[in-house]
Each structure stands twice: as structure tokens, then as C-alpha cells.
N, C-alpha and C. Protein backbone atom coordinates (compact mmCIF):
# COMPACT_ATOMS: atom_id res chain seq x y z
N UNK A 1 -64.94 135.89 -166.87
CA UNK A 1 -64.03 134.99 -166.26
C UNK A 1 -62.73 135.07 -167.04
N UNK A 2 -61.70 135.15 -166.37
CA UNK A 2 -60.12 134.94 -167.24
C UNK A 2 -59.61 133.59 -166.76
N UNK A 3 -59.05 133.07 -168.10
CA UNK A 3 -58.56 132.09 -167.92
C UNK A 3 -57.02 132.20 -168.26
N UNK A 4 -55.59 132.01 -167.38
CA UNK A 4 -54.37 131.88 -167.74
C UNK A 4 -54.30 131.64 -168.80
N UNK A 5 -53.09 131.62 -169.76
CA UNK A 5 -52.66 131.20 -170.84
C UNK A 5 -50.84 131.11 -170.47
N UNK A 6 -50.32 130.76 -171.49
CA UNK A 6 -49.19 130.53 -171.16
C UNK A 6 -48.66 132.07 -171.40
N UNK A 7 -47.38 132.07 -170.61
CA UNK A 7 -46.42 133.48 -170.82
C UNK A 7 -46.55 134.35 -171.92
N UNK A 8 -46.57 135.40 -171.21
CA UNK A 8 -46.29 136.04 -172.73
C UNK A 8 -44.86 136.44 -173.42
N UNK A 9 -43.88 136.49 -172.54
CA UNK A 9 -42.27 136.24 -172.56
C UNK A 9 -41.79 135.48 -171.44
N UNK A 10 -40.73 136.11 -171.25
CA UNK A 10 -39.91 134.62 -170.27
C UNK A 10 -40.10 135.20 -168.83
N UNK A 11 -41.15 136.19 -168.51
CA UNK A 11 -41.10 136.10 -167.57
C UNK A 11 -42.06 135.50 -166.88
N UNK A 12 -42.45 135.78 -165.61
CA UNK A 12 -44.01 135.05 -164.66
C UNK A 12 -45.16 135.79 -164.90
N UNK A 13 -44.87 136.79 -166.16
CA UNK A 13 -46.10 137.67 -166.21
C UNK A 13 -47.03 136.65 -167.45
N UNK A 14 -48.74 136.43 -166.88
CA UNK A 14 -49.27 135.60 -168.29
C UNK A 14 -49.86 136.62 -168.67
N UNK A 15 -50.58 135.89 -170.01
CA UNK A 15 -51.53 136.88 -170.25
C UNK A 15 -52.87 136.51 -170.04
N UNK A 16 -54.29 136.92 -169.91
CA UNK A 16 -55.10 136.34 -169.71
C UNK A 16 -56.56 136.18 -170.88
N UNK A 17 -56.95 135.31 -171.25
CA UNK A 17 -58.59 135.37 -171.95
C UNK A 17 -59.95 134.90 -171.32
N UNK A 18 -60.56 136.04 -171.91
CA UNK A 18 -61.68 136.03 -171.39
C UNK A 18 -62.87 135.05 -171.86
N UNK A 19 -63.15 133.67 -171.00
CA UNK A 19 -63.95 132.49 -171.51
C UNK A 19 -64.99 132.56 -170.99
N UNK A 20 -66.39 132.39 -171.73
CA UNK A 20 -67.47 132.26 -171.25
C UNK A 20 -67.98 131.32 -170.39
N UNK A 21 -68.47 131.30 -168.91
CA UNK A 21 -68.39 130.05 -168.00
C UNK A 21 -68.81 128.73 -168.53
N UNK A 22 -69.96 128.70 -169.65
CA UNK A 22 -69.95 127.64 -170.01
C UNK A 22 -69.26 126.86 -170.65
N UNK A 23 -67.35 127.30 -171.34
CA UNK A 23 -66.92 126.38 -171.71
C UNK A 23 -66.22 125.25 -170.56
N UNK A 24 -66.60 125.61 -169.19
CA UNK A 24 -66.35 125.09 -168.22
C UNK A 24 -66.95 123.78 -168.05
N UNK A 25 -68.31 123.59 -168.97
CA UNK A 25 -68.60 122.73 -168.49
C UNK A 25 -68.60 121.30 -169.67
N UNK A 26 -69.18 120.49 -169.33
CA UNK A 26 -68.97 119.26 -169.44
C UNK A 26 -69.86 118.90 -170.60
N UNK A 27 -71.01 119.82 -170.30
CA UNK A 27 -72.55 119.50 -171.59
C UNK A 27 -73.15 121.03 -172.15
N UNK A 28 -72.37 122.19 -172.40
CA UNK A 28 -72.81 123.20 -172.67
C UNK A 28 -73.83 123.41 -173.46
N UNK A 29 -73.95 122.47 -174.75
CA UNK A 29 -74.68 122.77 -175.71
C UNK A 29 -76.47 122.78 -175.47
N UNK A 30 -77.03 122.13 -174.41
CA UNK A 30 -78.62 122.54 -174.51
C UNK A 30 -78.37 124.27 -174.00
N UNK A 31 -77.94 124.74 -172.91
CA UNK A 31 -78.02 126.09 -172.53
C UNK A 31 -77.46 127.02 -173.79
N UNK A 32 -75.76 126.90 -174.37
CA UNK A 32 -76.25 127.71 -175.97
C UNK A 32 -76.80 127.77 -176.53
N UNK A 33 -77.52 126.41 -176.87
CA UNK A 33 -78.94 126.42 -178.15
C UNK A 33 -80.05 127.31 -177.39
N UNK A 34 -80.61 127.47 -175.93
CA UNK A 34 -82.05 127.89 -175.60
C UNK A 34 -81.03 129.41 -175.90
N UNK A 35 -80.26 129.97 -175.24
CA UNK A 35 -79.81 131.17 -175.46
C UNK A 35 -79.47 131.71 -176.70
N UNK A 36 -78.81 130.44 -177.93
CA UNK A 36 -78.60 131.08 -179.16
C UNK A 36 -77.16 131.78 -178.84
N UNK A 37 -76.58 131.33 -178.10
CA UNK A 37 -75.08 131.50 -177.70
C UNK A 37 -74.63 133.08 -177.31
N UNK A 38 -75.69 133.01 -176.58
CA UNK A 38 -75.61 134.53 -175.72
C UNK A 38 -76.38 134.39 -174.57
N UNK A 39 -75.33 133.64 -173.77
CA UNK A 39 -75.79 132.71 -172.80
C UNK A 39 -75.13 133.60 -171.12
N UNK A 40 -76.13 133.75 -170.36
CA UNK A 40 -75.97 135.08 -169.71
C UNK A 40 -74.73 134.85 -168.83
N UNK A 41 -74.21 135.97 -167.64
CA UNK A 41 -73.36 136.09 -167.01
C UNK A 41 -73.76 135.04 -165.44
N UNK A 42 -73.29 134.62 -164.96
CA UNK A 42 -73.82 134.21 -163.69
C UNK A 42 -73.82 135.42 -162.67
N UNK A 43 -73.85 136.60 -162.72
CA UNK A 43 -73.83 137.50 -161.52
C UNK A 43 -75.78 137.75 -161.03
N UNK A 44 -76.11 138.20 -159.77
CA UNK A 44 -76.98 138.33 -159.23
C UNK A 44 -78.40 137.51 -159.68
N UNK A 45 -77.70 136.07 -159.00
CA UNK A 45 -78.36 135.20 -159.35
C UNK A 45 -79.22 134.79 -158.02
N UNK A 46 -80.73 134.62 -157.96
CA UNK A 46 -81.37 134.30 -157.08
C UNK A 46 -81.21 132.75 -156.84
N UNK A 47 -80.40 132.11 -155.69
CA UNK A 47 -80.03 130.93 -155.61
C UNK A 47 -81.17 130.23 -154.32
N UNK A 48 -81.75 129.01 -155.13
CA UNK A 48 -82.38 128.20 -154.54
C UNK A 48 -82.35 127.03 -153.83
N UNK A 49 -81.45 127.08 -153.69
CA UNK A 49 -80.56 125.50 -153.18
C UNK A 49 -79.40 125.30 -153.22
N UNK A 50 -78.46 124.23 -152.42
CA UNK A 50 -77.70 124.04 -152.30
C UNK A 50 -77.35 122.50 -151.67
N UNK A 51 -77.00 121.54 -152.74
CA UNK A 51 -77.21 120.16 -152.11
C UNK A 51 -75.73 119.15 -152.11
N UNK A 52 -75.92 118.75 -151.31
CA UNK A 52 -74.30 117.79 -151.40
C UNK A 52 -74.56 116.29 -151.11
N UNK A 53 -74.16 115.45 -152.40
CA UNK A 53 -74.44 114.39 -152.40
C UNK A 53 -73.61 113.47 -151.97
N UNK A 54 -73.67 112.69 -151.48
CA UNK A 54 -72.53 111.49 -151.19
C UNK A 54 -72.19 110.77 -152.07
N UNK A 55 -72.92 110.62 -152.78
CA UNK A 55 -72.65 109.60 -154.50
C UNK A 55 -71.73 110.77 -155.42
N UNK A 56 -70.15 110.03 -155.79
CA UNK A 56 -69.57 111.00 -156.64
C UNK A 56 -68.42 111.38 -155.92
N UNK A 57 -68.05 111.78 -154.57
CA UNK A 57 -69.65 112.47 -154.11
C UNK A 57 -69.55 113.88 -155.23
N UNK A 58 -70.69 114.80 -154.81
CA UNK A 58 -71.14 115.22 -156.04
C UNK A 58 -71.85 117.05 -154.83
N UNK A 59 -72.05 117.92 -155.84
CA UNK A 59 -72.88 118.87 -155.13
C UNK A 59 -74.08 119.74 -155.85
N UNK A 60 -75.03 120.37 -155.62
CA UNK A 60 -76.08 120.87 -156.63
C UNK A 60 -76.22 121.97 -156.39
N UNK A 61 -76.40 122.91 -157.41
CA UNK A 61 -76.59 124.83 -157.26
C UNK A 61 -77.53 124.79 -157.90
N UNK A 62 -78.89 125.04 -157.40
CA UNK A 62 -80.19 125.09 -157.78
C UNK A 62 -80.64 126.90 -158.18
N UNK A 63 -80.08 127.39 -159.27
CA UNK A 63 -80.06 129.19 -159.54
C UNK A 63 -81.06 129.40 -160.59
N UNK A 64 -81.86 130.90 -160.81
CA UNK A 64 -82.48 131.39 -161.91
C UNK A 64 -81.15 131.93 -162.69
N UNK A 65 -81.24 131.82 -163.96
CA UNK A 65 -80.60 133.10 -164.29
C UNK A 65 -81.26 134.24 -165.08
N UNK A 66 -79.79 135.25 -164.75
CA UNK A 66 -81.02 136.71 -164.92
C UNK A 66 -81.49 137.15 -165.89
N UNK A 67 -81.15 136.32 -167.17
CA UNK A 67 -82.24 136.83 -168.24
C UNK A 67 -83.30 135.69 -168.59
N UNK A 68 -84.14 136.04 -169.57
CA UNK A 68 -84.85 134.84 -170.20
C UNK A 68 -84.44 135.25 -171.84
N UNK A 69 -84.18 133.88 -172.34
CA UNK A 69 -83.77 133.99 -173.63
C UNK A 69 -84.76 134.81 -175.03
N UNK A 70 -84.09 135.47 -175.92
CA UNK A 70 -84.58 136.37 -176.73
C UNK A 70 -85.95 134.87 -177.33
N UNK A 71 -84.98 134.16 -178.13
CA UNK A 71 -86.36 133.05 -179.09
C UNK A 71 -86.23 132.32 -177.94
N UNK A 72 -87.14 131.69 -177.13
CA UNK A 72 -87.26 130.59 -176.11
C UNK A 72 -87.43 129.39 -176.96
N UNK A 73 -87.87 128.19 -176.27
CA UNK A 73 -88.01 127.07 -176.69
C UNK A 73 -89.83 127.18 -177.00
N UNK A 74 -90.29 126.67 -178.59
CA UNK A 74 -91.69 126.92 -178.42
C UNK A 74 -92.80 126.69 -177.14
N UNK A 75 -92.25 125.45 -176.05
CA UNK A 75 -92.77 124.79 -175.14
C UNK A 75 -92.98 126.06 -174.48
N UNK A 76 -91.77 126.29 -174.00
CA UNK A 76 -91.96 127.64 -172.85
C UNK A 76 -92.47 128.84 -173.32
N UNK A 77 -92.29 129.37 -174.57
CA UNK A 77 -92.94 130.47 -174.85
C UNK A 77 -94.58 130.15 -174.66
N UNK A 78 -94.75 129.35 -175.55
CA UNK A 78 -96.93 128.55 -175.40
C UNK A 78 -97.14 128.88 -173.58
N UNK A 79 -96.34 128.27 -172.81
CA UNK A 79 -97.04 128.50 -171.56
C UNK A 79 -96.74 129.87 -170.43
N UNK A 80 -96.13 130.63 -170.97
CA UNK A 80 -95.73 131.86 -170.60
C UNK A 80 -95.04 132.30 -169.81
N UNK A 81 -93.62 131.21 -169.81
CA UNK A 81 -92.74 130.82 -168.92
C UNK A 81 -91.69 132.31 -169.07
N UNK A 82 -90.82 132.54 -168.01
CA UNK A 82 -90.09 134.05 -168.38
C UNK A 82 -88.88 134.25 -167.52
N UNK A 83 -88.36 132.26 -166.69
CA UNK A 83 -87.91 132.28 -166.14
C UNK A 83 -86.76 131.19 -166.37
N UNK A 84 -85.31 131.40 -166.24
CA UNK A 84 -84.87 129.54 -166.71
C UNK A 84 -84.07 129.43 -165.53
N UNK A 85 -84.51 128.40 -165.12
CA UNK A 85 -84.00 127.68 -163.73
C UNK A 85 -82.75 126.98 -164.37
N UNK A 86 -81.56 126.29 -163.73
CA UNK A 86 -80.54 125.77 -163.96
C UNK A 86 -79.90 125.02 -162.67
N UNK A 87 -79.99 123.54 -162.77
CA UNK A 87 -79.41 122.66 -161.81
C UNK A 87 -77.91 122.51 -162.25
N UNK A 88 -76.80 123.13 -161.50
CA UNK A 88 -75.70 122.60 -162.02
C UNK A 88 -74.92 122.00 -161.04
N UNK A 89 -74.46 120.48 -161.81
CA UNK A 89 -73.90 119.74 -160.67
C UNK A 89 -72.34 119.47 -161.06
N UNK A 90 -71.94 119.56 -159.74
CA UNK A 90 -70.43 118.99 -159.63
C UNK A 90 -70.07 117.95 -159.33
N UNK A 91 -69.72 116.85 -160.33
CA UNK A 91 -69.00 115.48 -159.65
C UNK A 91 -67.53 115.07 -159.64
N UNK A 92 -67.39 114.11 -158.81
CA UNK A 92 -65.96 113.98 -157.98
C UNK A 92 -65.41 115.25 -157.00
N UNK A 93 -66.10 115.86 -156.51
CA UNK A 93 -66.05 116.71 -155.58
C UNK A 93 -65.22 116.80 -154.26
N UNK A 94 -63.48 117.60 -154.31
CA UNK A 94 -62.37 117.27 -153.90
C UNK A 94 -62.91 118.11 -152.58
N UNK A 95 -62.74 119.14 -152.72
CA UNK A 95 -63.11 120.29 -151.46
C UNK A 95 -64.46 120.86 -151.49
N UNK A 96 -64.90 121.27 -150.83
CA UNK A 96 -66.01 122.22 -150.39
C UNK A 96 -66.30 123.04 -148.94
N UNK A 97 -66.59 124.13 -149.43
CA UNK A 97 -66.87 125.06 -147.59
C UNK A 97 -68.03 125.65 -147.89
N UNK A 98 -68.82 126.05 -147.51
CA UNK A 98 -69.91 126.88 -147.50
C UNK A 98 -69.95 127.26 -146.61
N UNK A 99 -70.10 128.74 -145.74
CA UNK A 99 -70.19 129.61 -144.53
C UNK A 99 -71.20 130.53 -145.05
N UNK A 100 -72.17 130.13 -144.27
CA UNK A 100 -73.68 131.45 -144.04
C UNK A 100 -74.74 130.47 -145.61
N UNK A 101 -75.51 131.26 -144.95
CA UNK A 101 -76.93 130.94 -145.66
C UNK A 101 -78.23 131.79 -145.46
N UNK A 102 -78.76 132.59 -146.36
CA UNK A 102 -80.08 133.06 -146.02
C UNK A 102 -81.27 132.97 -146.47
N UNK A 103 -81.94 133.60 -146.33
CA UNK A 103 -83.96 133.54 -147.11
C UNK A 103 -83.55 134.71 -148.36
N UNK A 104 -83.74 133.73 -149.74
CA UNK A 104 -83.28 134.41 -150.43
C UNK A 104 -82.18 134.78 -150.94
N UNK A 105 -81.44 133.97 -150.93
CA UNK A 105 -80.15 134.75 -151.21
C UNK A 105 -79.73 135.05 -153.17
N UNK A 106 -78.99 136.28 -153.18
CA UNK A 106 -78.71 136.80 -154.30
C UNK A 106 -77.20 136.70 -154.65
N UNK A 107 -76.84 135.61 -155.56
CA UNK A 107 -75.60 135.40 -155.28
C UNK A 107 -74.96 135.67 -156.52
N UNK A 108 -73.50 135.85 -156.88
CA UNK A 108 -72.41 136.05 -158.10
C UNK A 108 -71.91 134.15 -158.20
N UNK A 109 -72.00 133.68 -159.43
CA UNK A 109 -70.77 132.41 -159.51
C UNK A 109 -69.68 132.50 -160.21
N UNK A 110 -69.03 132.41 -159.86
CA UNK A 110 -67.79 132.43 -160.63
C UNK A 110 -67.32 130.64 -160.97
N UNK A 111 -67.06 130.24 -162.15
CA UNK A 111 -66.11 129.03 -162.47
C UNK A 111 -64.50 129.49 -162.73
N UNK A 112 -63.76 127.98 -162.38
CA UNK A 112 -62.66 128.13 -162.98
C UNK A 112 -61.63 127.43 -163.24
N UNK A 113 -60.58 126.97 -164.22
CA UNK A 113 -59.93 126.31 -164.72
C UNK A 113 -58.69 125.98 -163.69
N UNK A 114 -58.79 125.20 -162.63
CA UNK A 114 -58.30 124.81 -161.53
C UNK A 114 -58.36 123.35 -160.92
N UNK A 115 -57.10 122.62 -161.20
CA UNK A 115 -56.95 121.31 -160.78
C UNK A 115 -58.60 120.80 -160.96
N UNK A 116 -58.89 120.94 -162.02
CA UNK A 116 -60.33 120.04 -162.19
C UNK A 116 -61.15 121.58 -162.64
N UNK A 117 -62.52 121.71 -162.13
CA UNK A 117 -62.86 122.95 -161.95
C UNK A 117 -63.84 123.71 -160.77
N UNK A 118 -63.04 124.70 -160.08
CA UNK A 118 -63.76 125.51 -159.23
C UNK A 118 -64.50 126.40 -159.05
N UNK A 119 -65.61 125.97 -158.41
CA UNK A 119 -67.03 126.81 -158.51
C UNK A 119 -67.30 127.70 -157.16
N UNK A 120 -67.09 129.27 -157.03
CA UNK A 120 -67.25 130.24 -156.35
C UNK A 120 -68.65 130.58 -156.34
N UNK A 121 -69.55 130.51 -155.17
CA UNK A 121 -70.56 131.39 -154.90
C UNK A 121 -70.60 132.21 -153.96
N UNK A 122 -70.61 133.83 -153.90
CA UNK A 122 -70.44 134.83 -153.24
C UNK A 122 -71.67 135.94 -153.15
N UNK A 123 -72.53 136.08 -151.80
CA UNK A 123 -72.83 137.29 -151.49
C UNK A 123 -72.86 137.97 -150.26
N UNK A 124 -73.67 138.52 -149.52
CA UNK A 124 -73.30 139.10 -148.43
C UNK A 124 -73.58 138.62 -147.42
N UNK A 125 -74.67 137.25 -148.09
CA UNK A 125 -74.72 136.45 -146.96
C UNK A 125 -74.51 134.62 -147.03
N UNK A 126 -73.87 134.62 -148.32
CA UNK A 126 -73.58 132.81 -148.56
C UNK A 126 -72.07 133.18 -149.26
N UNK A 127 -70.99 132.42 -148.79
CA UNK A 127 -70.02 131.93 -149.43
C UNK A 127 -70.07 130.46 -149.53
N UNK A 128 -69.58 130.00 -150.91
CA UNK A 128 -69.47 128.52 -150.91
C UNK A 128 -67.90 128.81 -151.99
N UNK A 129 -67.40 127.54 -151.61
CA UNK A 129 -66.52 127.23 -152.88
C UNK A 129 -66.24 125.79 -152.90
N UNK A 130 -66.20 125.04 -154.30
CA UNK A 130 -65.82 123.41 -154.38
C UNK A 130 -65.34 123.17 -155.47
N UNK A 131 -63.96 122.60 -155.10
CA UNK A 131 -63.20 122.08 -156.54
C UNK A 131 -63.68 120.97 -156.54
N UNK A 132 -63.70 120.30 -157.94
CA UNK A 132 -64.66 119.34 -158.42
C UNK A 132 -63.90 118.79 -159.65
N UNK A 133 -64.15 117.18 -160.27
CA UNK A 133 -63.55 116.96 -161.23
C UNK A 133 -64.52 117.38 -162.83
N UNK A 134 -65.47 117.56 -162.48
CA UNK A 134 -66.16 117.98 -163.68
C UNK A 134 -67.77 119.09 -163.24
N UNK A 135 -67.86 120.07 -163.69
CA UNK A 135 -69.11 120.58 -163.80
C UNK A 135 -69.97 120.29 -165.01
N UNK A 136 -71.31 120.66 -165.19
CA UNK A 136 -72.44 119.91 -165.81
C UNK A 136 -73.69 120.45 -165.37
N UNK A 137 -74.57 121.05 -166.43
CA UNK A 137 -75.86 121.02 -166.29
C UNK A 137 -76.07 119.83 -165.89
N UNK A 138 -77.40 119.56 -164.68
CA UNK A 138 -78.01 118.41 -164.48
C UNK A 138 -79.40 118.50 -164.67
N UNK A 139 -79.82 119.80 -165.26
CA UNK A 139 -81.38 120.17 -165.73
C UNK A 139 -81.71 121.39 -166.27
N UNK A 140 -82.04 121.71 -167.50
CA UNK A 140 -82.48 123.04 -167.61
C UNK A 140 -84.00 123.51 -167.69
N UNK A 141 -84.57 124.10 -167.42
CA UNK A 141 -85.98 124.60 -167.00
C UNK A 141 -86.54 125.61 -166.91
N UNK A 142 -88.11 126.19 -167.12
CA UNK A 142 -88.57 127.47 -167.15
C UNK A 142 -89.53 126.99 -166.17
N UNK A 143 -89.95 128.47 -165.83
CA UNK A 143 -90.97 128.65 -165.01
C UNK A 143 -91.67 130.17 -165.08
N UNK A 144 -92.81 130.52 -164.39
CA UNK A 144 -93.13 131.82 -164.61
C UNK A 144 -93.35 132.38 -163.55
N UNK A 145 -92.92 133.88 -163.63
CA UNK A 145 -92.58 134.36 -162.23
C UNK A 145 -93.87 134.86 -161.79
N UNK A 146 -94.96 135.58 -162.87
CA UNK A 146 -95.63 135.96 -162.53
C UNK A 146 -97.00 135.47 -163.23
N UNK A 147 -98.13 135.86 -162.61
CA UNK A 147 -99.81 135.48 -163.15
C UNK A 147 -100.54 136.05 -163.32
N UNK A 148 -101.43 136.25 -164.17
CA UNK A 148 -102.20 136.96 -164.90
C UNK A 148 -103.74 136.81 -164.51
């Protein structure tokens, strides 16, 4: 993700840095600690939901992401979890569109430092986008994909 910075001379040209999406948010620190601050990319993310609340009002991106952390949390390692789910919610929620939806969908998120902050989900078959006054984990979680 690039985030503007101010000019780099007097003209309209900026320069840009590259911020990890979670300083976007509001409560970063349980997802650095399970990752150990190598906390993955949001691209080709299997997205499970998509909820819009009226309270806030507010919206929910129910995603895996695509790695599982090197040291897990002892809990999840003991039960042979290999998966971390992530509820992330947006409250005060100014705009939103979502066009298309499928079984399965495999999506990219993009955040970003925009009149509050805006959350892009893009694939070939879901677009969403919603500026929002704050993003926020609202749950972090394992699960296991597969059984033995």
C-alpha cells in the first residue's frame, strides 16, 4: 500500500511510502503479536462474508488470510489449527457499493488513508468499496482446514 506524503519540492509531484495495512487500523496489536510483525499481505484472500450493519452504521469482511503464522498462539497450535480467520469491521461508514457476489470468492483488499479510511475489495467476481471513519479487527481466529 502507498501512502502520500507531503511534496517532495514545490511542485504537485509527492513522494510516496510504503505502509503496512495494519497501520490502518484502529487495534493492530493482537494480529502483530500472533504474526510477530510479519503480518501478511491482504491479496488472494478467500472471503466469507460480507455484512452491513445499521448500528454505526458499520460493515463486516469476514476473510482467511493466506498464511498461518510461523510461532502460533499455543491454543491453536495444541488443536491443529492452520488457518486465521479475521473479522474486520468498519465504523461510521460514509459510502459503500458492492457490485457482484459469488460461491467462493477470492478476493485482493486494499486499505487507505482517505477522508477517514477506505477499504477496496476486488476480484473477478465481487467489487466492494467503503469509506469509513475507523477500521478495526472485530475478531481474530483459527480454524483447520483440513482432518486427519
Amino acid at each position: 500500500m502507498l501512502i502520500p506524503t507531503e511534496p517532495t519540492d514545490r511542485t504537485t509531484d509527492r513522494t510516496y511510502v510504503r505502509m503496512n495495512w495494519t497501520s490502518l487500523l484502529a487495534n493492530p496489536s493482537g494480529l502483530r503479536s500472533v504474526y510477530g510483525g510479519a503480518v501478511p499481505d491482504l491479496g488472494g484472500l478467500s472471503l466469507h462474508g460480507v455484512e452491513f450493519q445499521r448500528e454505526g452504521p458499520s460493515l463486516m469482511l469476514r476473510f482467511d488470510l493466506p498464511s498461518y503464522p510461523a510461532d502460533p498462539p499455543a491454543k491453536w497450535a495444541a488443536q491443529g489449527f492452520d488457518t486465521v480467520q479475521v473479522v474486520m469491521g468498519l465504523s461510521g461508514v460514509r459510502t459503500a457499493a458492492l457490485d457482484g457476489f459469488a460461491p467462493d470468492p477470492v478476493v485482493d483488499i486494499s486499505l487507505h488513508a482517505r477522508d477517514g479510511v477506505t477499504v477496496e475489495v476486488a476480484s473477478a467476481s465481487v467489487r466492494l468499496r467503503a469509506t469509513a471513519d475507523t477500521a478495526y479487527i472485530a475478531r481474530l481466529s483459527a480454524y483447520a482446514t483440513t482432518h486427519e
